[in-house]
C-alpha atoms as a PDB file:
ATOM      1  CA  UNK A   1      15.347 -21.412  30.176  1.00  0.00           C
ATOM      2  CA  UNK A   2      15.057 -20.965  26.582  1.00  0.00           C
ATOM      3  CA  UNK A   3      16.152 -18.967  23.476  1.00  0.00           C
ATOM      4  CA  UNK A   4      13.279 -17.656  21.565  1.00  0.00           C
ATOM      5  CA  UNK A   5      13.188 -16.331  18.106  1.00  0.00           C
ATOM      6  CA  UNK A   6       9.540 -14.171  18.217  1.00  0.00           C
ATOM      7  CA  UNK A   7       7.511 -12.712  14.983  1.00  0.00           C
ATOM      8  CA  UNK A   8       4.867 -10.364  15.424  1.00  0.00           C
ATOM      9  CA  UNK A   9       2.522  -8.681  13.196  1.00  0.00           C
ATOM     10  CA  UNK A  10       1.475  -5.032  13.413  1.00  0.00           C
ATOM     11  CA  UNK A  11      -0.768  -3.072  11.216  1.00  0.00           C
ATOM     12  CA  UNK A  12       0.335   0.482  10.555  1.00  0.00           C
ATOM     13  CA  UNK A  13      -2.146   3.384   9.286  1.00  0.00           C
ATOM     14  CA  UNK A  14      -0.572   5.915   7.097  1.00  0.00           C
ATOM     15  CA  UNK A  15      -2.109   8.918   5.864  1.00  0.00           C
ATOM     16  CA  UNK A  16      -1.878  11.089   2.784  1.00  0.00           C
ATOM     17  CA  UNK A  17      -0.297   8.759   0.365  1.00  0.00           C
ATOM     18  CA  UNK A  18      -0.651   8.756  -3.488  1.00  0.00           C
ATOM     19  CA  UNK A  19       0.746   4.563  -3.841  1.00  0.00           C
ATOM     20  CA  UNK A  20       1.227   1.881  -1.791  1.00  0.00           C
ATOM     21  CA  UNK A  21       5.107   1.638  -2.451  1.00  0.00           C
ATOM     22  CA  UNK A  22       4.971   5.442  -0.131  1.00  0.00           C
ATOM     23  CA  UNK A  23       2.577   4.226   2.127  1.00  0.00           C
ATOM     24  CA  UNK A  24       5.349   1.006   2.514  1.00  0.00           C
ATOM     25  CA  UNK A  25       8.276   3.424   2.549  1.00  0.00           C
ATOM     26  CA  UNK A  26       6.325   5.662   5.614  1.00  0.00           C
ATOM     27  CA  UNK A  27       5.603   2.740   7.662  1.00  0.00           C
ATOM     28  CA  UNK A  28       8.825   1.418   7.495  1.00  0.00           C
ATOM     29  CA  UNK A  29      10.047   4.863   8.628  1.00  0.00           C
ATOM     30  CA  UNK A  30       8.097   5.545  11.146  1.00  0.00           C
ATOM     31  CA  UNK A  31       8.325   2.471  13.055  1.00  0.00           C
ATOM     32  CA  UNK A  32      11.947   2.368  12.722  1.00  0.00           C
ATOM     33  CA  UNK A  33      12.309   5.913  14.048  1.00  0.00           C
ATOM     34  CA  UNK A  34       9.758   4.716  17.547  1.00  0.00           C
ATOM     35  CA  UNK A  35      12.072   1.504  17.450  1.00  0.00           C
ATOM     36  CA  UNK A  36      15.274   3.076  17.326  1.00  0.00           C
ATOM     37  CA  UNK A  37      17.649   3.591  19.025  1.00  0.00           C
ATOM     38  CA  UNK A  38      16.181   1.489  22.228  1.00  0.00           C
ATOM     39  CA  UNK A  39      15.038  -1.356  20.081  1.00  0.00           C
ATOM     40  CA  UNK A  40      17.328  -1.739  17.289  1.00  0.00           C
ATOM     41  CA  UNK A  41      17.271  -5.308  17.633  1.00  0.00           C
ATOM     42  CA  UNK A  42      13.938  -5.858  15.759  1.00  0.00           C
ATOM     43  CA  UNK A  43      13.949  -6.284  12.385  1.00  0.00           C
ATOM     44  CA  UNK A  44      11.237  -4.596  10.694  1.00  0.00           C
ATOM     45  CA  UNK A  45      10.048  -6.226   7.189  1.00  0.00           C
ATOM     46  CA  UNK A  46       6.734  -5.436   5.076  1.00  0.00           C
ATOM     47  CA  UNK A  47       3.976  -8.471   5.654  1.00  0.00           C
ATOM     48  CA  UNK A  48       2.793 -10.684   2.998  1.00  0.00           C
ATOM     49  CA  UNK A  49      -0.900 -11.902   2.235  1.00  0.00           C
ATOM     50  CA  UNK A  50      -1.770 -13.888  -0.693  1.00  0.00           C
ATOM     51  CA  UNK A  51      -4.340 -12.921  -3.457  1.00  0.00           C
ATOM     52  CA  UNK A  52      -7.033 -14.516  -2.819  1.00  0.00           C
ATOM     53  CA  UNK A  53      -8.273 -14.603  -6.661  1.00  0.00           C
ATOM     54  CA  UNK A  54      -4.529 -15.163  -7.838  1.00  0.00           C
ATOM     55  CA  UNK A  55      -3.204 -16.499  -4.927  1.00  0.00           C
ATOM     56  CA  UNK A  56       0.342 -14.875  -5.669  1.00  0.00           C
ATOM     57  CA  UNK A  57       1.791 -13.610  -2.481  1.00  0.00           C
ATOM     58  CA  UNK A  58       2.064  -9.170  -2.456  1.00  0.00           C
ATOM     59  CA  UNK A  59       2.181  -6.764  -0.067  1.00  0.00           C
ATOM     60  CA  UNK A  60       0.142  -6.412   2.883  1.00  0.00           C
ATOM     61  CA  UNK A  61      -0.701  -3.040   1.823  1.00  0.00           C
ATOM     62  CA  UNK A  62      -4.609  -1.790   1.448  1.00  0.00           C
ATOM     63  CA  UNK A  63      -5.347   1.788   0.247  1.00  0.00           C
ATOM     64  CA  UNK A  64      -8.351   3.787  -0.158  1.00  0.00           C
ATOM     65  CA  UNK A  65      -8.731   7.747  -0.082  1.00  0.00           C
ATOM     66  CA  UNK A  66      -5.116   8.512   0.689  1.00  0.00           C
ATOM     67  CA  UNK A  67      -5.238   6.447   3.657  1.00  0.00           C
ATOM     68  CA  UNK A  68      -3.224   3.069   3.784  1.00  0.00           C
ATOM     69  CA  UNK A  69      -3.009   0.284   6.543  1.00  0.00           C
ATOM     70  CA  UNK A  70       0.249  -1.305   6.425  1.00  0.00           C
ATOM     71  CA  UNK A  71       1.194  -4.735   7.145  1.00  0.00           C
ATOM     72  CA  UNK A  72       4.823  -5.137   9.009  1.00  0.00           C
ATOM     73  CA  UNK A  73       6.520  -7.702  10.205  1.00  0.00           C
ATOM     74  CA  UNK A  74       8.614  -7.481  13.730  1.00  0.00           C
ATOM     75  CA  UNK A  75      10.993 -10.158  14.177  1.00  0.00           C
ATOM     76  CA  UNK A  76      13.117  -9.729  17.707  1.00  0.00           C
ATOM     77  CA  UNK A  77      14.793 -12.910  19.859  1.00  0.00           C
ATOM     78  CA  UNK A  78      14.342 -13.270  23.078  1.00  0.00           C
ATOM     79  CA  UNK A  79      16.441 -15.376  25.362  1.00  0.00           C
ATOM     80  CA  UNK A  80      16.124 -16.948  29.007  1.00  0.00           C
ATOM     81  CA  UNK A  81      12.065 -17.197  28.510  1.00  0.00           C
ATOM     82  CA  UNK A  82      10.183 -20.097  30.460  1.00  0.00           C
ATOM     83  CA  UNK A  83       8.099 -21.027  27.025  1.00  0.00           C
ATOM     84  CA  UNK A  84       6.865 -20.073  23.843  1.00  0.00           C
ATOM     85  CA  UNK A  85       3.979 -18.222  25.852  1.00  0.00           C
ATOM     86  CA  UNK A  86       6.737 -16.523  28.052  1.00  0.00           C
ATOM     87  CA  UNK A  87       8.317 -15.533  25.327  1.00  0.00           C
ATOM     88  CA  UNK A  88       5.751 -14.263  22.935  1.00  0.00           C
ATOM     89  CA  UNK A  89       4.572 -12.211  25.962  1.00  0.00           C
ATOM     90  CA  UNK A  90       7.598 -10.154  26.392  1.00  0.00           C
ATOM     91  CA  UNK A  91       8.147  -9.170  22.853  1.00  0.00           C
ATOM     92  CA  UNK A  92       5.002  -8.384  22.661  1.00  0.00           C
ATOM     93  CA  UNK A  93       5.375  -6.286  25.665  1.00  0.00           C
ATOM     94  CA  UNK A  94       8.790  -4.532  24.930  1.00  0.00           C
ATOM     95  CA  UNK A  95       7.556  -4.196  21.435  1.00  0.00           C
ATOM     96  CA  UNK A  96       4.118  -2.767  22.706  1.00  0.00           C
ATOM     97  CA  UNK A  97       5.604   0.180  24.746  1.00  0.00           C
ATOM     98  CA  UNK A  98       7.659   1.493  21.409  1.00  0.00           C
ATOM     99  CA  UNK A  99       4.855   1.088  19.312  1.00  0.00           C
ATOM    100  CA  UNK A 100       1.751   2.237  21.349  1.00  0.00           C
ATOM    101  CA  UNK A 101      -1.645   2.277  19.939  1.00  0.00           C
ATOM    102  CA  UNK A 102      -0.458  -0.472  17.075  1.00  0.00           C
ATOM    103  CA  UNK A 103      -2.398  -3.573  16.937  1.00  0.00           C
ATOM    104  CA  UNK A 104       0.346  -6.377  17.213  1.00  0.00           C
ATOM    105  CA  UNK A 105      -0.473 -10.181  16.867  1.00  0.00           C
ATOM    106  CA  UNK A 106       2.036 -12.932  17.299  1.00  0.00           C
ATOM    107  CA  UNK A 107       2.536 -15.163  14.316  1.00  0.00           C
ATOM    108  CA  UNK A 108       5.262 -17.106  15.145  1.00  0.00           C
ATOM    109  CA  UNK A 109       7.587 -18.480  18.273  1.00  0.00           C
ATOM    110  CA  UNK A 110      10.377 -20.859  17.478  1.00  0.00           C
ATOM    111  CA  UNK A 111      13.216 -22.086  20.091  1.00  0.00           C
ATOM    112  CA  UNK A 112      16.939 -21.554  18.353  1.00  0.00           C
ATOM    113  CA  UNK A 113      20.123 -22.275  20.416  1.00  0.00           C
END
């Protein structure tokens, strides 16, 4: 058995927001309060994308008509898994029933001691 360190993606639709630094700040907020205080081991971070004219890395943040979609990034380890398949599959899971109805992907499983 294993130690797992797991990152997932989630995208996060906000509504009624004037910038994309509030629609950030909701997101953020409202996660954290569905996370917390069961969950308060995952980390909760703003996503990343690159410009694809630029390619500078910003904010995974999209807004149109007052409506955002959020990009955030949930980190959370998880130990005593089988594999990187085990693992991914329970932080998606435990993540999953905080945050129900978010899309979640999983972008990254590394083993740590």
């Amino acid at each position: 058995m294993s130690n797992y360190h797991v990152t997932l993606e989630a995208a996060w639709l906000v509504r009624d927001v004037k910038s994309a630094d509030d629609a950030i700040g909701v997101a953020i907020s409202e996660s954290g309060k569905r996370l917390n205080p069961k969950l308060d081991y995952v980390e909760v971070d703003i996503g990343a994308t690159f410009c694809p004219a630029c390619e500078e890395q910003i904010d995974s943040v999209f807004l149109v008509a007052n409506t955002a979609i959020v990009g955030l990034v949930l980190e959370m380890k998880v130990y005593d898994a089988e594999s990187q398949e085990h693992a991914a599959r329970i932080a998606k899971s435990v993540i999953g029933r905080a945050l129900r109805d978010v899309p979640l992907d999983i972008v990254d499983v590394e083993e740590f001691e």
